[in-house]
N, C-alpha and C. Protein backbone atom coordinates (compact mmCIF):
# COMPACT_ATOMS: atom_id res chain seq x y z
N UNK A 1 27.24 124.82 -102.77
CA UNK A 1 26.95 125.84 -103.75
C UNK A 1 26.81 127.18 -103.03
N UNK A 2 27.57 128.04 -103.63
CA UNK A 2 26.86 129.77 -102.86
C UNK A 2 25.79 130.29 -103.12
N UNK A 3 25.87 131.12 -102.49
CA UNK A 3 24.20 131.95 -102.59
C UNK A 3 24.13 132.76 -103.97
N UNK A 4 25.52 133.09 -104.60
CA UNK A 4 24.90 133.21 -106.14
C UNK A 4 25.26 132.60 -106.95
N UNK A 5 25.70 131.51 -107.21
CA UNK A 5 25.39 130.33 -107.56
C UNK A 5 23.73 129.93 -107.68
N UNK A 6 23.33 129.68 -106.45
CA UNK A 6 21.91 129.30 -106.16
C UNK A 6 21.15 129.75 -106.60
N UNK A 7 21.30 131.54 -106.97
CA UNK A 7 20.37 132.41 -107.36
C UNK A 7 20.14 132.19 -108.92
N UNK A 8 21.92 132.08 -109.24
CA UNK A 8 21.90 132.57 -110.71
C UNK A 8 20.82 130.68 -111.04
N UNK A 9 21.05 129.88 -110.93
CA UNK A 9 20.39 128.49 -110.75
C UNK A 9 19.41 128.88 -110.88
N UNK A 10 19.04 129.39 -110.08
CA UNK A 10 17.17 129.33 -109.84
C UNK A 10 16.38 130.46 -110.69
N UNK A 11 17.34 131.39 -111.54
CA UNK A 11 16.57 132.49 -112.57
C UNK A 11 16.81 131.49 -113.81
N UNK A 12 18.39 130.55 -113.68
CA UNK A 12 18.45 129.66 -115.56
C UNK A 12 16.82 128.92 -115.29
N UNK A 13 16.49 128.41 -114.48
CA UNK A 13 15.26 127.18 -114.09
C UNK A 13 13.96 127.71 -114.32
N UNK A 14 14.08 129.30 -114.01
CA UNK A 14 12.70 129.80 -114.29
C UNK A 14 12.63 130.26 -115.66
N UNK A 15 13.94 130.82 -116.68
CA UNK A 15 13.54 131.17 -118.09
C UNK A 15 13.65 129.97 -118.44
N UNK A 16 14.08 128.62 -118.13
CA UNK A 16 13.56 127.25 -119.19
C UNK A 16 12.16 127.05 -118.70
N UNK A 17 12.11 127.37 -117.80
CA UNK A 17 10.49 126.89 -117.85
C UNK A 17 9.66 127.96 -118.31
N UNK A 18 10.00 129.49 -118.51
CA UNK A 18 9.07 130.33 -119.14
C UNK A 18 9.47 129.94 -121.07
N UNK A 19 10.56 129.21 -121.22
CA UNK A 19 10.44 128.99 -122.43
C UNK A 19 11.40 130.09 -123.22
N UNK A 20 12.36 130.70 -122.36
CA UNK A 20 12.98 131.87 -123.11
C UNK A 20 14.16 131.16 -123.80
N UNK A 21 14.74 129.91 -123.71
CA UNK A 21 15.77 129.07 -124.61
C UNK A 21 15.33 128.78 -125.60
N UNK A 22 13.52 128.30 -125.64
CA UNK A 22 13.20 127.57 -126.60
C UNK A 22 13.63 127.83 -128.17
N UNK A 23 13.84 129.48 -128.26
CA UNK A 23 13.92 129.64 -129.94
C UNK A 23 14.96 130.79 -130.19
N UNK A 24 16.39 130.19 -129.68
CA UNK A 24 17.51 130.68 -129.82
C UNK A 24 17.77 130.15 -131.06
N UNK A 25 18.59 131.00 -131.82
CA UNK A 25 19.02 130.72 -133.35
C UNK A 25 19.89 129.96 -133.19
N UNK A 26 20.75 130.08 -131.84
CA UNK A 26 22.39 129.12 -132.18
C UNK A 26 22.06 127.59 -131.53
N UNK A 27 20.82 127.64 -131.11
CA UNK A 27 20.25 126.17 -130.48
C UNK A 27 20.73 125.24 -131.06
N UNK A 28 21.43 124.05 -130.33
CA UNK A 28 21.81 122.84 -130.59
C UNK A 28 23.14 122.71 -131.48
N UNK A 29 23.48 124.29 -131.82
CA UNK A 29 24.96 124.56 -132.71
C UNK A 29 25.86 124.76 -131.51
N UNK A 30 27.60 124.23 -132.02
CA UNK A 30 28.27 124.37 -131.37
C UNK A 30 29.09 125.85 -131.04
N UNK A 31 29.22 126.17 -129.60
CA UNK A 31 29.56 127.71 -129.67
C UNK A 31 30.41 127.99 -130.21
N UNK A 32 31.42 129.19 -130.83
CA UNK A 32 31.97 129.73 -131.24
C UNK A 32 33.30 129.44 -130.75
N UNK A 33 34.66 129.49 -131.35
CA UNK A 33 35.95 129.50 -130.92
C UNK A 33 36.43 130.81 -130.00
N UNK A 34 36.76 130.24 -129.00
CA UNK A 34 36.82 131.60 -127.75
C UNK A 34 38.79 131.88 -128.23
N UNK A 35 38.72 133.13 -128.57
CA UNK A 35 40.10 133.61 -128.15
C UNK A 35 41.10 133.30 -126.93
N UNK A 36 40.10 132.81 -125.90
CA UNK A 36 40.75 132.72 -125.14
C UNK A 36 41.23 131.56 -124.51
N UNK A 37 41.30 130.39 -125.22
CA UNK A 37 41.37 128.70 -125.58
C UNK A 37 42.15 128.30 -124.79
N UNK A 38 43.70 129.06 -125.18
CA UNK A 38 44.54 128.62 -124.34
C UNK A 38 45.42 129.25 -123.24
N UNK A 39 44.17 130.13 -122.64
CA UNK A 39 44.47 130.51 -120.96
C UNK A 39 44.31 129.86 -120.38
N UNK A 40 45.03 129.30 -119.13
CA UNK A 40 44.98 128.59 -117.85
C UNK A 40 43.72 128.45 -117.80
N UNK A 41 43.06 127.56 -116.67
CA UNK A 41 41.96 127.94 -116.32
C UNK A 41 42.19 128.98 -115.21
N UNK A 42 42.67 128.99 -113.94
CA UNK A 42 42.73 129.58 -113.12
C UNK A 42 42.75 131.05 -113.61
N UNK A 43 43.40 131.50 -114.62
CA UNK A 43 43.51 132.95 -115.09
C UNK A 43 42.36 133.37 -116.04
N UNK A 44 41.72 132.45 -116.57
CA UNK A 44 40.69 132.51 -117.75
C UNK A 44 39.40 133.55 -117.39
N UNK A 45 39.01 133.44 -116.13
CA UNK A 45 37.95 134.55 -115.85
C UNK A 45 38.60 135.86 -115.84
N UNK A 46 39.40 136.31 -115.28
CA UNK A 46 40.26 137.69 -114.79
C UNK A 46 40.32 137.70 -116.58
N UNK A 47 40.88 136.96 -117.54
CA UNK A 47 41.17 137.60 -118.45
C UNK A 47 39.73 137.91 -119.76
N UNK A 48 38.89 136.99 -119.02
CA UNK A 48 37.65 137.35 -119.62
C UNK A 48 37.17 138.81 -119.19
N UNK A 49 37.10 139.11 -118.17
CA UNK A 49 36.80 140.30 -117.58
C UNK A 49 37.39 141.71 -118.33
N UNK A 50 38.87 141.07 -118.53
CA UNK A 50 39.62 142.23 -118.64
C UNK A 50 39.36 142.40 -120.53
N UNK A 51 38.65 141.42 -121.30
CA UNK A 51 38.86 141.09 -122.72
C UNK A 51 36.96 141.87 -122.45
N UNK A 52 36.06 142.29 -121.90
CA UNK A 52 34.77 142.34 -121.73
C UNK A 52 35.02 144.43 -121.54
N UNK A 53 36.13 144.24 -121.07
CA UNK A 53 36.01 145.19 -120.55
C UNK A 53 37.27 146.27 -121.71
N UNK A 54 37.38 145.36 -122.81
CA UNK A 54 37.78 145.98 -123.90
C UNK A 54 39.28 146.00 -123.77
N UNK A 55 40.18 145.50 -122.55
CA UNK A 55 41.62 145.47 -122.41
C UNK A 55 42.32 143.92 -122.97
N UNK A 56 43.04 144.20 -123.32
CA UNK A 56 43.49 142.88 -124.20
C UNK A 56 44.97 142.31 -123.63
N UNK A 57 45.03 141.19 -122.55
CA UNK A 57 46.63 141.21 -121.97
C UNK A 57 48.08 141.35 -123.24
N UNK A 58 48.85 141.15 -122.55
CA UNK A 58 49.96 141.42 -123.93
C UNK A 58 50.52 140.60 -124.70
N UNK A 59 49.94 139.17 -123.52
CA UNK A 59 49.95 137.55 -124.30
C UNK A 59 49.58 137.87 -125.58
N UNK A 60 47.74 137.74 -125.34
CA UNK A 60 46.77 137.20 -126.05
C UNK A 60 46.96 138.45 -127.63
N UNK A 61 47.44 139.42 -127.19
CA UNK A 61 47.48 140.41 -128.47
C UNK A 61 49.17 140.00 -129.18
N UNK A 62 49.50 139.32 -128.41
CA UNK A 62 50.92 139.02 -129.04
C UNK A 62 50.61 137.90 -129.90
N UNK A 63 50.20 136.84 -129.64
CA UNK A 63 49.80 135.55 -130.51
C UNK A 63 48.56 135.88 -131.49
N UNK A 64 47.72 136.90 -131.38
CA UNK A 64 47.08 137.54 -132.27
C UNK A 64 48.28 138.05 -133.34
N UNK A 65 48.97 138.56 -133.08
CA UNK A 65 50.00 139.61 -133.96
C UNK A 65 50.91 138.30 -134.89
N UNK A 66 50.95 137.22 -133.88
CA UNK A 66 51.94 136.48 -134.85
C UNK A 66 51.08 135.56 -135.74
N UNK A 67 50.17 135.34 -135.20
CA UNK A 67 49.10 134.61 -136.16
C UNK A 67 49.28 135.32 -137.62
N UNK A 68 48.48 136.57 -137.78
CA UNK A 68 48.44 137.74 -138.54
C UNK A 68 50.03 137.73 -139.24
N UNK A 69 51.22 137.91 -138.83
CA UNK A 69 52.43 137.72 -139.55
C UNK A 69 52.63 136.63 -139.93
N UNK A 70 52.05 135.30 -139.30
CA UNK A 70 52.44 134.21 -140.27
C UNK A 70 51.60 134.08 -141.77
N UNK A 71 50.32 134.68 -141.56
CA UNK A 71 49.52 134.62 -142.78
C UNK A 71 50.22 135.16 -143.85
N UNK A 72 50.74 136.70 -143.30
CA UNK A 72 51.48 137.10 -143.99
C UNK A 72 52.49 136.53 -144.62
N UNK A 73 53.52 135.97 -143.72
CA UNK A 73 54.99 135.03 -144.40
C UNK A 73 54.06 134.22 -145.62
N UNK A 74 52.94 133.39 -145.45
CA UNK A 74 52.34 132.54 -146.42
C UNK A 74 52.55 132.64 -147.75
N UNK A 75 51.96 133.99 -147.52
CA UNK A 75 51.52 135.00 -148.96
C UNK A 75 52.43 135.35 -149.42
N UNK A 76 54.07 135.64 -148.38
CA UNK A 76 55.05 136.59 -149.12
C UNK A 76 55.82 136.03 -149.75
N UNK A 77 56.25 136.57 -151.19
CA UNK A 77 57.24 136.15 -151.99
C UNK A 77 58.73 136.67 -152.19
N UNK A 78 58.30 137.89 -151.66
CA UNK A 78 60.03 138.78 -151.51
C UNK A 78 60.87 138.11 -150.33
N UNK A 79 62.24 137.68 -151.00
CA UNK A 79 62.91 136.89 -149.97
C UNK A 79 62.98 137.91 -148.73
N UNK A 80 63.67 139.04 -148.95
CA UNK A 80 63.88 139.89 -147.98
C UNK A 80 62.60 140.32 -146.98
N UNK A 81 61.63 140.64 -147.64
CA UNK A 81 60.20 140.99 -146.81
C UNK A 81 60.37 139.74 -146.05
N UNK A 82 60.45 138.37 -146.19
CA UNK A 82 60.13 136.96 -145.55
C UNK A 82 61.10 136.97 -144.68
N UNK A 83 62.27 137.04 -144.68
CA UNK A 83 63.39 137.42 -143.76
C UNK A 83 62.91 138.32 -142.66
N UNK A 84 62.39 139.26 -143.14
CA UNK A 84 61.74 140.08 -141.56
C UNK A 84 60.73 140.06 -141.36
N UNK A 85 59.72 139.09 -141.54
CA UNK A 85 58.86 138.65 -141.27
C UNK A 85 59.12 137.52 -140.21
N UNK A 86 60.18 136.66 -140.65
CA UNK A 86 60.47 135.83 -139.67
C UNK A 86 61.46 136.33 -138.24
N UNK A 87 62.23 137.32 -138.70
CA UNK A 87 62.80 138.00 -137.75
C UNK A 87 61.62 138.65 -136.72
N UNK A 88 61.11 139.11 -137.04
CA UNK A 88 59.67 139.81 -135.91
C UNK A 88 58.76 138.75 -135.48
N UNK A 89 58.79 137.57 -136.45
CA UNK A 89 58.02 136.79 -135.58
C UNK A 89 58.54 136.34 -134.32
N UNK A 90 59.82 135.52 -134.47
CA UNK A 90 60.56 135.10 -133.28
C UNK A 90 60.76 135.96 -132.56
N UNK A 91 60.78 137.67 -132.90
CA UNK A 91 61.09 138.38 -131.53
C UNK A 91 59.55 138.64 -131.20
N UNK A 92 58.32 138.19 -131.66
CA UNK A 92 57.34 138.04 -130.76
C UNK A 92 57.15 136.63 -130.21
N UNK A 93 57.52 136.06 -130.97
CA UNK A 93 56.89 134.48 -130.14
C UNK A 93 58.08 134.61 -129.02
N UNK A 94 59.48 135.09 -128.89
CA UNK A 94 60.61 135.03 -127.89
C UNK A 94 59.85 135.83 -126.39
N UNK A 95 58.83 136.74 -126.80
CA UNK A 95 58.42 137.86 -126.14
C UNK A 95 57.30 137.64 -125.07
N UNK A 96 56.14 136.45 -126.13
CA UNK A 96 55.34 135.75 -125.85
C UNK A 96 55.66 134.38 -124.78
N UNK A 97 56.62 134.08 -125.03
CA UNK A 97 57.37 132.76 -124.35
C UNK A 97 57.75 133.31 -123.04
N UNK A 98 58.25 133.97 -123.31
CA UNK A 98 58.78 134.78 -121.68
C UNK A 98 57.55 135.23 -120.72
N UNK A 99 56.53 135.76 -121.58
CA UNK A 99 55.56 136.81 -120.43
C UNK A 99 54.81 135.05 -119.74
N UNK A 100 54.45 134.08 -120.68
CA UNK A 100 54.11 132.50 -119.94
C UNK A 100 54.70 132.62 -119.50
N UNK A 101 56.13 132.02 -119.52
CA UNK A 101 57.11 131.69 -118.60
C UNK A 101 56.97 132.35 -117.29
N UNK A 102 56.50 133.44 -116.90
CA UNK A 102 56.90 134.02 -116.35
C UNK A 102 55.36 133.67 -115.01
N UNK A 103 54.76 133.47 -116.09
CA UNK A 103 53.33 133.08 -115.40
C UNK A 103 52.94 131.22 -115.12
N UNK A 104 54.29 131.22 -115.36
CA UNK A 104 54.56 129.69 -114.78
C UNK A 104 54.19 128.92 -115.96
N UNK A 105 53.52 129.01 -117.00
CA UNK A 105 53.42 128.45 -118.20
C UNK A 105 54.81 128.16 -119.33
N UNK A 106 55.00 126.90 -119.24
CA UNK A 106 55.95 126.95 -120.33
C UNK A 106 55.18 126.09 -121.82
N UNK A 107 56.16 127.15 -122.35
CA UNK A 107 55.22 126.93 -124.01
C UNK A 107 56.31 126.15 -125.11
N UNK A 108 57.81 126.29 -124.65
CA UNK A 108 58.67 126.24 -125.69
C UNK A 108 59.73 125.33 -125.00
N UNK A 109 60.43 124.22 -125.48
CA UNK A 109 61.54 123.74 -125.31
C UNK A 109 62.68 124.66 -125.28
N UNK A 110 63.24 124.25 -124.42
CA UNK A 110 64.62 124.87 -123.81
C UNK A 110 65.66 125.11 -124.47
N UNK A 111 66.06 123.99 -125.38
CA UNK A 111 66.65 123.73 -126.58
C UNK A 111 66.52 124.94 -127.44
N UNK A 112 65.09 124.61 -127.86
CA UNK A 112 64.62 125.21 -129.47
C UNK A 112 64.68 126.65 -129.00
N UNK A 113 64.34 127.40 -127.54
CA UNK A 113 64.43 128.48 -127.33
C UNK A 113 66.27 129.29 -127.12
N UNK A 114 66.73 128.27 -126.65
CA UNK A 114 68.31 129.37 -127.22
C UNK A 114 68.72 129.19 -128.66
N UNK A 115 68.31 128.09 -129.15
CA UNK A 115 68.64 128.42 -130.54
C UNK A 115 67.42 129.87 -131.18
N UNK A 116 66.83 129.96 -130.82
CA UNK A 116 66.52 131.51 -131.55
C UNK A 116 66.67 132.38 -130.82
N UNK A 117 67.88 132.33 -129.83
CA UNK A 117 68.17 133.51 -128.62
C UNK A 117 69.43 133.54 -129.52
N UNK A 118 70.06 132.52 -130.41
CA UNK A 118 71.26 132.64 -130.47
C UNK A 118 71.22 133.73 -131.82
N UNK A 119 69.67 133.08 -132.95
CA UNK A 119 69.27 133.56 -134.37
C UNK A 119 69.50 135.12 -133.84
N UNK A 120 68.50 135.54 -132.71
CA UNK A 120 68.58 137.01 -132.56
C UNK A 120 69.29 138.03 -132.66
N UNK A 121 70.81 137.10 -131.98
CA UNK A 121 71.94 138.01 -131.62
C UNK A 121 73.17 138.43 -132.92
């Protein structure tokens, strides 16, 4: 263990024993869904940091964005609006696929990805 490790250890040990957990509201509830679920682990702190520090990578705001457009497609009834709805999605999820890829993460079959390299063109 390191020395702050050890430290941070030995201040959690002294507020359970001063009793400062005892009467947390979210006690014994399960925490909250983290945005950041499906980052690596290895990258997950750096991008906590950078999400703390109010910067948002171009992944995590990209799969935000398509989330948000698929709700949209849900709702939409105009064929044409739905047509470019799906057109912008695939050129974000195509966009999104690449910046993983690129980070050694693959997200998408090989296959299914030139067939919407082919939709694009």
């Amino acid at each position: 263990m390191s020395i702050f490790e050890t430290i941070a250890e030995r201040k959690i040990q002294e507020a359970i024993a001063r009793g400062e957990f005892d009467n947390l509201s979210c006690k014994g509830k399960p925490l909250p869904p983290d945005d950041l679920d499906m980052v690596p682990d290895e990258l997950w702190m750096s991008y906590k940091i950078l999400k703390n520090a109010g910067v948002i990578p171009e992944e995590i705001e990209l799969r935000k964005s398509i989330m948000n457009m698929q709700q949209l497609l849900n709702a939409c009834v105009d064929e044409n609006e739905r047509q470019e709805l799906h057109r912008k999605i695939s050129e974000k999820q195509l966009r999104y696929n690449m910046i993983m890829e690129s980070k050694g993460i693959r997200t998408i079959d090989p296959y299914y990805q030139s067939k919407i390299l082919e939709k694009l063109k």
